[in-house]
PDB file of N, CA and C in Angstrom:
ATOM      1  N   UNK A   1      93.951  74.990  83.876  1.00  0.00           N
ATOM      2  CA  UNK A   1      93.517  73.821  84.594  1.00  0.00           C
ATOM      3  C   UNK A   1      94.549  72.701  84.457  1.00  0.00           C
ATOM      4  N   UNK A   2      94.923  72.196  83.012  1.00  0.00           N
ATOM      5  CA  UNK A   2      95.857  71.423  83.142  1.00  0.00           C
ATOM      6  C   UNK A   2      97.420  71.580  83.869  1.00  0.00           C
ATOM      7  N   UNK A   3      97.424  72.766  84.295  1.00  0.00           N
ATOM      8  CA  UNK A   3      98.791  72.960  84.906  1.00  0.00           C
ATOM      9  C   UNK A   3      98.517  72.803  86.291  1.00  0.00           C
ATOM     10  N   UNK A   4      97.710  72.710  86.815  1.00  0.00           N
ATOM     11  CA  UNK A   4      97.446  72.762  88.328  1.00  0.00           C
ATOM     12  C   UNK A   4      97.237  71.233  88.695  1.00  0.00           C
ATOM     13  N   UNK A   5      96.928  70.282  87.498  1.00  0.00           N
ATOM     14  CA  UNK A   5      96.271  68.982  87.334  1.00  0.00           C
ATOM     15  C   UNK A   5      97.571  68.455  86.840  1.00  0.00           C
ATOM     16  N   UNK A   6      99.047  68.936  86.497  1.00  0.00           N
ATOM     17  CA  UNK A   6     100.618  68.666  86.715  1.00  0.00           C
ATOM     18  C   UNK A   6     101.136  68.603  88.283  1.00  0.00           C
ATOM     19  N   UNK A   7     100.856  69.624  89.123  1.00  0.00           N
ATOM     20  CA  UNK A   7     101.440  70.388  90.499  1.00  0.00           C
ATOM     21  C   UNK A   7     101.318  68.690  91.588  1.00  0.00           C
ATOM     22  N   UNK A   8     102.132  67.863  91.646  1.00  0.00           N
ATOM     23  CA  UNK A   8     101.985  66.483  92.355  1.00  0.00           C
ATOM     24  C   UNK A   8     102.736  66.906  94.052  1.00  0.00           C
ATOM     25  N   UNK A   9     101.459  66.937  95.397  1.00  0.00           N
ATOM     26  CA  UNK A   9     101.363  66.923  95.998  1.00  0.00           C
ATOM     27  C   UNK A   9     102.338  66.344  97.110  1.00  0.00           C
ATOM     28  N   UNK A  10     102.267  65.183  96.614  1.00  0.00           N
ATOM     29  CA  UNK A  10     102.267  64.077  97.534  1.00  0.00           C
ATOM     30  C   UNK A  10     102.559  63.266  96.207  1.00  0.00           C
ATOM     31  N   UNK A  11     103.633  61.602  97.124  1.00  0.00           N
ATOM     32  CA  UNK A  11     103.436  60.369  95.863  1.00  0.00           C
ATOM     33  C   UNK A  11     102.170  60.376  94.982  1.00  0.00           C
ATOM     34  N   UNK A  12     102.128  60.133  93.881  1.00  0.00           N
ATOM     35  CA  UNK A  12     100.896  60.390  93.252  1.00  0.00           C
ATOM     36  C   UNK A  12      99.579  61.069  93.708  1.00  0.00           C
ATOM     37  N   UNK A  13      99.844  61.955  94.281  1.00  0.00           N
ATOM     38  CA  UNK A  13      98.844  62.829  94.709  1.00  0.00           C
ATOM     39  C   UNK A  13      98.713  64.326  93.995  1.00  0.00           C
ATOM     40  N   UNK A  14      97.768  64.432  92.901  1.00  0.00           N
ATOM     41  CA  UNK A  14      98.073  65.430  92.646  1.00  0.00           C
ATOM     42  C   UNK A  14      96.821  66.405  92.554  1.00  0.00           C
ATOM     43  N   UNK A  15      97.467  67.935  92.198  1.00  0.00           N
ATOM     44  CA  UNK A  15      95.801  69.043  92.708  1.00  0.00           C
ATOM     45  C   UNK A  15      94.691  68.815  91.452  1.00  0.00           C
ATOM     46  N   UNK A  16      93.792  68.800  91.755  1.00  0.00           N
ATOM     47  CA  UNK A  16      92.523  68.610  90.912  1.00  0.00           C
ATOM     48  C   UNK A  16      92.422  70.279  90.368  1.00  0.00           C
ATOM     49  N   UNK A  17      92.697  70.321  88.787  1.00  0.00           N
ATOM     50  CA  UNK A  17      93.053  71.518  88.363  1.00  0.00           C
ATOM     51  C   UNK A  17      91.257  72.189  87.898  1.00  0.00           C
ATOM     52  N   UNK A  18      90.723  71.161  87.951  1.00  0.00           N
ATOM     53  CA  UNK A  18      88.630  71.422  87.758  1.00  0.00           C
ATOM     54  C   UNK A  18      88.494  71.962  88.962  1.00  0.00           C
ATOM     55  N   UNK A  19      88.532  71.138  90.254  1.00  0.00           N
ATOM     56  CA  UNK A  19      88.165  71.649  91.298  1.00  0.00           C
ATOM     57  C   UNK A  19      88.746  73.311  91.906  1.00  0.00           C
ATOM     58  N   UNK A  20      89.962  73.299  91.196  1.00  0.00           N
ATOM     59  CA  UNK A  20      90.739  74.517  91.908  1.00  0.00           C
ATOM     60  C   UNK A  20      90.208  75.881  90.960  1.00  0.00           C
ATOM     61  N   UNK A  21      90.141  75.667  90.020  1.00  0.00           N
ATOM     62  CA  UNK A  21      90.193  76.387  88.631  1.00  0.00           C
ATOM     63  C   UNK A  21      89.378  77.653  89.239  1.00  0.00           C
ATOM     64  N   UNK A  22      88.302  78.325  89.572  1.00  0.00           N
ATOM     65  CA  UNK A  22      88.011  79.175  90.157  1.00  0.00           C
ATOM     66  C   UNK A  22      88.501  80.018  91.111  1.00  0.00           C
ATOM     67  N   UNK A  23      89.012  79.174  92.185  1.00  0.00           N
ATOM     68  CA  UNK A  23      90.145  79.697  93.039  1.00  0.00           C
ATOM     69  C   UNK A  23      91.017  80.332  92.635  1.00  0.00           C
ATOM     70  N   UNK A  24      91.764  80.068  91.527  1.00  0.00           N
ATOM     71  CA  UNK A  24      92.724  80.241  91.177  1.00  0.00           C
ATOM     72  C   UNK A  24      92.769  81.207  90.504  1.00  0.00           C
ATOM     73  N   UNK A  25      92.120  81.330  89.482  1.00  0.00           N
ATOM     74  CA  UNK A  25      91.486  82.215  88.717  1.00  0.00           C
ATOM     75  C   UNK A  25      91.502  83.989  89.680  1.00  0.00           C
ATOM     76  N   UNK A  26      90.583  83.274  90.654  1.00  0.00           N
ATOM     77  CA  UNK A  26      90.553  84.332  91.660  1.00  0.00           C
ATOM     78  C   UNK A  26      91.470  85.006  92.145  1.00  0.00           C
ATOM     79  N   UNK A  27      92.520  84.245  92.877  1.00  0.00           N
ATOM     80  CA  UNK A  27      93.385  84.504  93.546  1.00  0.00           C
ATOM     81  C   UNK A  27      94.761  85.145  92.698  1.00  0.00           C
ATOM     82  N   UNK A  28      94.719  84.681  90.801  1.00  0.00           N
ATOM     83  CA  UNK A  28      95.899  85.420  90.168  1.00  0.00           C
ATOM     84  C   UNK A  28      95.179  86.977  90.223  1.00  0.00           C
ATOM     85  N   UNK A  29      93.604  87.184  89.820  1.00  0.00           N
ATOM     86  CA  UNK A  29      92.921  88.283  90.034  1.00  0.00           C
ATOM     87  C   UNK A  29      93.127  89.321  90.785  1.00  0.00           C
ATOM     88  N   UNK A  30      93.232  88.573  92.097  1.00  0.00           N
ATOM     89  CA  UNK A  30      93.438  89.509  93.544  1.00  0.00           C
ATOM     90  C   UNK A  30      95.096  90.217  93.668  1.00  0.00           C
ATOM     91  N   UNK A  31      95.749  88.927  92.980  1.00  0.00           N
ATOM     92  CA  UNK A  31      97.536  89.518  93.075  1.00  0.00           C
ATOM     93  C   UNK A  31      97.576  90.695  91.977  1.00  0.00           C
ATOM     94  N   UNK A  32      96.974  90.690  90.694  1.00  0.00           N
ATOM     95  CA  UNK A  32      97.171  91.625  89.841  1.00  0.00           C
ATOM     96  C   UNK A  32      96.401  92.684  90.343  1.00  0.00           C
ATOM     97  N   UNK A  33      95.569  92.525  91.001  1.00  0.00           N
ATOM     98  CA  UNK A  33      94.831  94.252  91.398  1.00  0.00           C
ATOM     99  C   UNK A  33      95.442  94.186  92.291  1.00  0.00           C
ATOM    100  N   UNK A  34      96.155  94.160  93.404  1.00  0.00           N
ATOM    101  CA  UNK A  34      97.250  93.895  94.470  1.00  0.00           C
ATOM    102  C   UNK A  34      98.541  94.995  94.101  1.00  0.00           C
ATOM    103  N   UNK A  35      99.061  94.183  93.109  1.00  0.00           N
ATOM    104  CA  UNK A  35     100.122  94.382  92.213  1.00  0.00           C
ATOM    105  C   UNK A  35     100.091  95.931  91.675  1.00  0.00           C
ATOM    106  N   UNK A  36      99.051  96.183  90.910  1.00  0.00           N
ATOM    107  CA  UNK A  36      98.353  97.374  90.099  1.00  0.00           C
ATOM    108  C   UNK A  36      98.581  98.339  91.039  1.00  0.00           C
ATOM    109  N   UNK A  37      97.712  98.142  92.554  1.00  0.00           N
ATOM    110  CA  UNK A  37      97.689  98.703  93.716  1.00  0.00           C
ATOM    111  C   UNK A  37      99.040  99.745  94.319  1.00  0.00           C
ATOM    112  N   UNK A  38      99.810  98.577  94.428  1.00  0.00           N
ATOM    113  CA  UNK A  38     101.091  99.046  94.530  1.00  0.00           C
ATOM    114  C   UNK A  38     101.769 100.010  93.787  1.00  0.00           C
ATOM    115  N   UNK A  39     101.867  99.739  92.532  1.00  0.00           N
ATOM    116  CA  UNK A  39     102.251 100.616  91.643  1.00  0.00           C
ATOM    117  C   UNK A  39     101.814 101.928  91.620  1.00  0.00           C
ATOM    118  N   UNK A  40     100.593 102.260  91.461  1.00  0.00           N
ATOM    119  CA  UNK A  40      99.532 103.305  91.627  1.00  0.00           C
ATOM    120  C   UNK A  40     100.682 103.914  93.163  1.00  0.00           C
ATOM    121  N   UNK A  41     100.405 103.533  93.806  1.00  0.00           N
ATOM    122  CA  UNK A  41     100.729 103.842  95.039  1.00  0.00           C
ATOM    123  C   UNK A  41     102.570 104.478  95.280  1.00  0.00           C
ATOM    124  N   UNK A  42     102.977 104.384  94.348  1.00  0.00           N
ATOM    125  CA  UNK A  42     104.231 105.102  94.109  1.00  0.00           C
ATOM    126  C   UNK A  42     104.084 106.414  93.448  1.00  0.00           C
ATOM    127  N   UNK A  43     103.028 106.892  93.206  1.00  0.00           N
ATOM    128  CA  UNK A  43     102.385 107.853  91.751  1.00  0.00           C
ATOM    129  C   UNK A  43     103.379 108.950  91.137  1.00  0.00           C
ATOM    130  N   UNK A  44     104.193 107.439  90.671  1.00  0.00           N
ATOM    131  CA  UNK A  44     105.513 108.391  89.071  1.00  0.00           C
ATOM    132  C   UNK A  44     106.833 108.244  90.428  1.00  0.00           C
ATOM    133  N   UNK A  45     106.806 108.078  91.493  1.00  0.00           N
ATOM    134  CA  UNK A  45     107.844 108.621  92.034  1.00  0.00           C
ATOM    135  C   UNK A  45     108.922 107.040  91.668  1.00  0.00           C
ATOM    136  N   UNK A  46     110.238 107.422  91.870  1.00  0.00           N
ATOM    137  CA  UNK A  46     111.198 106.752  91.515  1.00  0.00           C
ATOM    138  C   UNK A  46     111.259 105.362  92.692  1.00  0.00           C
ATOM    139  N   UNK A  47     111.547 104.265  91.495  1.00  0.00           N
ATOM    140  CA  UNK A  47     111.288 102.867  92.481  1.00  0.00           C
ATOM    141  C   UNK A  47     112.090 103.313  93.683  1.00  0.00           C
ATOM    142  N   UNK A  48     111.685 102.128  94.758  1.00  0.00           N
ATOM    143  CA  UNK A  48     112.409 102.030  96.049  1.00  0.00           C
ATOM    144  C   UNK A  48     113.612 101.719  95.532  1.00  0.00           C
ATOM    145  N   UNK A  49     114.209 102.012  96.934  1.00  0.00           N
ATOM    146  CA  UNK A  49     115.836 101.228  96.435  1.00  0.00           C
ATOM    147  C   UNK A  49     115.536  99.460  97.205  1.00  0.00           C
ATOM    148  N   UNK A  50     116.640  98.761  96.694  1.00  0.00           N
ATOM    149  CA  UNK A  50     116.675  97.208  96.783  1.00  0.00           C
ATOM    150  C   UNK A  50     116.683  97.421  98.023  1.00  0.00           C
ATOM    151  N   UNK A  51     116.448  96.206  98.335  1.00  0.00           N
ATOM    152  CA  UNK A  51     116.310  95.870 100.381  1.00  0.00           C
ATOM    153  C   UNK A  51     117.019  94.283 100.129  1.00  0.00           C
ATOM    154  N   UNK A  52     117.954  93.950 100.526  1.00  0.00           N
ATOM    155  CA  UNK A  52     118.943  92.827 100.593  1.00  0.00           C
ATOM    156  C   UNK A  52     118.984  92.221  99.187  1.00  0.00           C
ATOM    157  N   UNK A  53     119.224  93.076  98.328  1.00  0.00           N
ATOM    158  CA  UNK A  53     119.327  92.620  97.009  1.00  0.00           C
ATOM    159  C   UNK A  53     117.590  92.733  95.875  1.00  0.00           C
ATOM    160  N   UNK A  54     116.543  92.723  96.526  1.00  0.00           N
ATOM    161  CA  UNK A  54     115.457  92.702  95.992  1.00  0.00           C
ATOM    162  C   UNK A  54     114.269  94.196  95.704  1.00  0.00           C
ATOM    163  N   UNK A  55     114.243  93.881  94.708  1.00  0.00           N
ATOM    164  CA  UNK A  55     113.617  95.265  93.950  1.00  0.00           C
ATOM    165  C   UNK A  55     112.501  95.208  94.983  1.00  0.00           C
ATOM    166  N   UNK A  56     111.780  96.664  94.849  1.00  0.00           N
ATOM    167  CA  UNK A  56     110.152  96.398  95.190  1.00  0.00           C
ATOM    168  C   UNK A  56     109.158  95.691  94.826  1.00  0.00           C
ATOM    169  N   UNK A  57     109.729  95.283  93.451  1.00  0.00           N
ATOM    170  CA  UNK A  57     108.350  94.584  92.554  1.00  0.00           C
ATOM    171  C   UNK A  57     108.551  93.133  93.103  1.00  0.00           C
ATOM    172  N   UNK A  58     110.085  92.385  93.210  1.00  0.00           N
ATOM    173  CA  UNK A  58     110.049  91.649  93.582  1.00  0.00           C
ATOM    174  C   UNK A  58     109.819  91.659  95.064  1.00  0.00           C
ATOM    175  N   UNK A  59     110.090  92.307  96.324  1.00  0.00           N
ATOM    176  CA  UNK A  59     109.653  91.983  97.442  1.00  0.00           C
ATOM    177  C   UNK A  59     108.256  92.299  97.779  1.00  0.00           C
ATOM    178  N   UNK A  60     107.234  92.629  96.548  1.00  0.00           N
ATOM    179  CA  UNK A  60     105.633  92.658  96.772  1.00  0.00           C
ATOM    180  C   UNK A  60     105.271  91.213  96.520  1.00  0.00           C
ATOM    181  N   UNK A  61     105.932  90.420  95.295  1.00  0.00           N
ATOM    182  CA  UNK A  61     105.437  89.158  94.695  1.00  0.00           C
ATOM    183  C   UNK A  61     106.173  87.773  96.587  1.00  0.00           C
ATOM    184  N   UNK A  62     107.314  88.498  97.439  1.00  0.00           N
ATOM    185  CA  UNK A  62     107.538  87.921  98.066  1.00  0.00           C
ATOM    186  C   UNK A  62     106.830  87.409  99.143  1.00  0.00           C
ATOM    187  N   UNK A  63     106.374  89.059  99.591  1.00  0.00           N
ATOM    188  CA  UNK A  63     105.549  88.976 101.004  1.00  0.00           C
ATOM    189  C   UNK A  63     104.330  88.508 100.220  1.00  0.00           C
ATOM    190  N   UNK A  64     103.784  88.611  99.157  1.00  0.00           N
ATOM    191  CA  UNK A  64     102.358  88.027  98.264  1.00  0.00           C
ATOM    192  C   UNK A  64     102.652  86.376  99.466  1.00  0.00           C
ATOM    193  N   UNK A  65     103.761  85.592  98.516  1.00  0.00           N
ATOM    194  CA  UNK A  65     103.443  84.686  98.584  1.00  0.00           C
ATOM    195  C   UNK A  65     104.219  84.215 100.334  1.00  0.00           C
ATOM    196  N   UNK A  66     105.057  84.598 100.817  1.00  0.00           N
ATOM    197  CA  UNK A  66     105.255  83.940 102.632  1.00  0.00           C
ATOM    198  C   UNK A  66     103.673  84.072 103.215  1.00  0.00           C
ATOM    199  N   UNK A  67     102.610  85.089 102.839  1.00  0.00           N
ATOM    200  CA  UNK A  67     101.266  85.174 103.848  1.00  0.00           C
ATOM    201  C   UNK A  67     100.680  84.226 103.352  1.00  0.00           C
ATOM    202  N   UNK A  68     100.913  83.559 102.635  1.00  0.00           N
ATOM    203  CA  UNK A  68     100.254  81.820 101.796  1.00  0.00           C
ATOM    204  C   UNK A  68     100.726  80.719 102.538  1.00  0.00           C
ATOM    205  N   UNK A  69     102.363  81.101 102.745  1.00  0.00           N
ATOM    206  CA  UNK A  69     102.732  79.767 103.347  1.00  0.00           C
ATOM    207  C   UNK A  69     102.615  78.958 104.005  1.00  0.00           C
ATOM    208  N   UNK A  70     102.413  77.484 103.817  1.00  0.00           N
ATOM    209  CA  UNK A  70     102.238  77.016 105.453  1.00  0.00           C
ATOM    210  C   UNK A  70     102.849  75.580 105.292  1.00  0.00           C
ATOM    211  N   UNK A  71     102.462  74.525 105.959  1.00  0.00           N
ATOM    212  CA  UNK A  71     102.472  73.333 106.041  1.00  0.00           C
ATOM    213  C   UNK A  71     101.313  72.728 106.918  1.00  0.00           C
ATOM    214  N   UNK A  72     101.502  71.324 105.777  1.00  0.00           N
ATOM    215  CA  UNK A  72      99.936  70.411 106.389  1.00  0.00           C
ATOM    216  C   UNK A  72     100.801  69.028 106.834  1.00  0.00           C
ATOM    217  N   UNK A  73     100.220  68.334 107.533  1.00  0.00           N
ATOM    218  CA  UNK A  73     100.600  67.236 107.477  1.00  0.00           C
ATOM    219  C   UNK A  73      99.912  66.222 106.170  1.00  0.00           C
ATOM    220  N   UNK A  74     100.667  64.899 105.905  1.00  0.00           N
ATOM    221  CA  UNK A  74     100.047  64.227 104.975  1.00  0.00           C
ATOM    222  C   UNK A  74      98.742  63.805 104.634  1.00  0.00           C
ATOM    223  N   UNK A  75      98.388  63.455 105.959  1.00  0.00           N
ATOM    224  CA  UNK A  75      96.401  62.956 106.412  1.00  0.00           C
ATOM    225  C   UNK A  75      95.501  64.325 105.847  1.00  0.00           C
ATOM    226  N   UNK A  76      95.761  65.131 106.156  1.00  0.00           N
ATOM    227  CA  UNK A  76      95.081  66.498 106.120  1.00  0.00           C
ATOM    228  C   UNK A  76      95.133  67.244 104.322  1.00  0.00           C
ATOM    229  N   UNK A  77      96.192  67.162 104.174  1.00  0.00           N
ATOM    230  CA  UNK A  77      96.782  67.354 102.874  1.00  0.00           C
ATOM    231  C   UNK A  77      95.838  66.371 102.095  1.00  0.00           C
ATOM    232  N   UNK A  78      96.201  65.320 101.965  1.00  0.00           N
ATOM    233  CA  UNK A  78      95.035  64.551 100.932  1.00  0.00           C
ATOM    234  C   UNK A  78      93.840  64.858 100.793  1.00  0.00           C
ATOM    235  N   UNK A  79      93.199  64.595 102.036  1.00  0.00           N
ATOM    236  CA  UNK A  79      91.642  65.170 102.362  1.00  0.00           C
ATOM    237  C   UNK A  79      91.458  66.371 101.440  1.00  0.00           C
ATOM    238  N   UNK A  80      92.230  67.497 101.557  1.00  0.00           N
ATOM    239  CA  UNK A  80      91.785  68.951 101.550  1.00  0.00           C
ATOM    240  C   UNK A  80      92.468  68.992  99.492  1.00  0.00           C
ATOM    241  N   UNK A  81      93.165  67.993  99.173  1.00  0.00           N
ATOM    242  CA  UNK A  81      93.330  67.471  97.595  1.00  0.00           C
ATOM    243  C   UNK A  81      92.147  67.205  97.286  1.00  0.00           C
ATOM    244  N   UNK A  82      91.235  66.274  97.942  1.00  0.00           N
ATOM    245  CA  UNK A  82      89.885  65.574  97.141  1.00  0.00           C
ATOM    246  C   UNK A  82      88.541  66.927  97.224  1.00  0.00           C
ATOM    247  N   UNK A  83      88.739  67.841  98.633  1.00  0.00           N
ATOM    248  CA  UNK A  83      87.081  68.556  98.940  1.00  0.00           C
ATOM    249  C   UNK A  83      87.436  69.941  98.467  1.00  0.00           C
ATOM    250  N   UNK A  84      88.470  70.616  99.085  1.00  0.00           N
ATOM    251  CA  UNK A  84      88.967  71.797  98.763  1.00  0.00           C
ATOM    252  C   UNK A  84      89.266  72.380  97.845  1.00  0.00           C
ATOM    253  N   UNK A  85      88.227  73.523  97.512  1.00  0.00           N
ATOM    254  CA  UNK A  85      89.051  74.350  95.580  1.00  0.00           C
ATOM    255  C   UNK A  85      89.327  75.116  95.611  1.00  0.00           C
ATOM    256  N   UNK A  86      90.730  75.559  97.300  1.00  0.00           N
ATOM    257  CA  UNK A  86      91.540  76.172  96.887  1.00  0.00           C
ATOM    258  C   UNK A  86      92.916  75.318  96.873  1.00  0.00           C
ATOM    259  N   UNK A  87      93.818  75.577  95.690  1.00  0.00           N
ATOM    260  CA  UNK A  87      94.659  74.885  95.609  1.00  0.00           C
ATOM    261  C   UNK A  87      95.903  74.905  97.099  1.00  0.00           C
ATOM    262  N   UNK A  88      96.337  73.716  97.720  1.00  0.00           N
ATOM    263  CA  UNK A  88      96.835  73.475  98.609  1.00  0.00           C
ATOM    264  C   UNK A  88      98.196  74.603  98.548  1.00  0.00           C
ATOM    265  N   UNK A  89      98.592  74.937  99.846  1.00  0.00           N
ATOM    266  CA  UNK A  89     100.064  75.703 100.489  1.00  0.00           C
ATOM    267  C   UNK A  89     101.160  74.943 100.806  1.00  0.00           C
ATOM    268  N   UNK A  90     101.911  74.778  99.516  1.00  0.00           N
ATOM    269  CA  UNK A  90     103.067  74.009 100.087  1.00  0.00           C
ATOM    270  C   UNK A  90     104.156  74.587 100.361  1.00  0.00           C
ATOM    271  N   UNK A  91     105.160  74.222 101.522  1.00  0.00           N
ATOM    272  CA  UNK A  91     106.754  74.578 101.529  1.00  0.00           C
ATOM    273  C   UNK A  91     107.543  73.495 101.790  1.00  0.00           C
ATOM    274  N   UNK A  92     108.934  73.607 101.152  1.00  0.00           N
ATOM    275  CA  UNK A  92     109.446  72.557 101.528  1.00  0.00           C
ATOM    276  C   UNK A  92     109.827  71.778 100.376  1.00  0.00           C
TER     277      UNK A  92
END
């Protein structure tokens, strides 16, 4: 919680690590059975080879996180800081 209640948004805007804390929780949940998934899914056979320099393990944690990505504008972004407990998508 306190690390998510560090993550500053916006000028002093930062994620409410109480409000998110479930989400979050959740969502490292979903990447490790995700993750697990994958692995399983090779069963013993020898890793992929790199694809522009990046292992498999790392281009699972990649595409994980680009289907997250997005952008908000500032108005929207705050709002969804104070009601929302999933922690905000930033790039940039």
């Amino acid at each position: 919680m306190d690390q998510f209640n560090n993550y500053e948004v916006l000028d002093s805007v930062y994620i409410n690590g109480e409000l998110t804390l479930g989400e979050n929780i959740a969502d490292l949940g979903g990447a490790t059975i995700a993750y697990y998934a994958y692995r399983l899914s090779l069963s013993g056979r020898k890793n992929p080879e790199p694809i522009d320099g990046f292992s498999g393990n790392q281009r699972f944690f990649l595409g994980f996180a680009q289907i997250w990505r997005g952008t908000w504008r500032d108005e929207i972004l705050k709002t969804r800081i104070i009601i929302d407990p999933h922690s905000p998508l930033i790039t940039g």
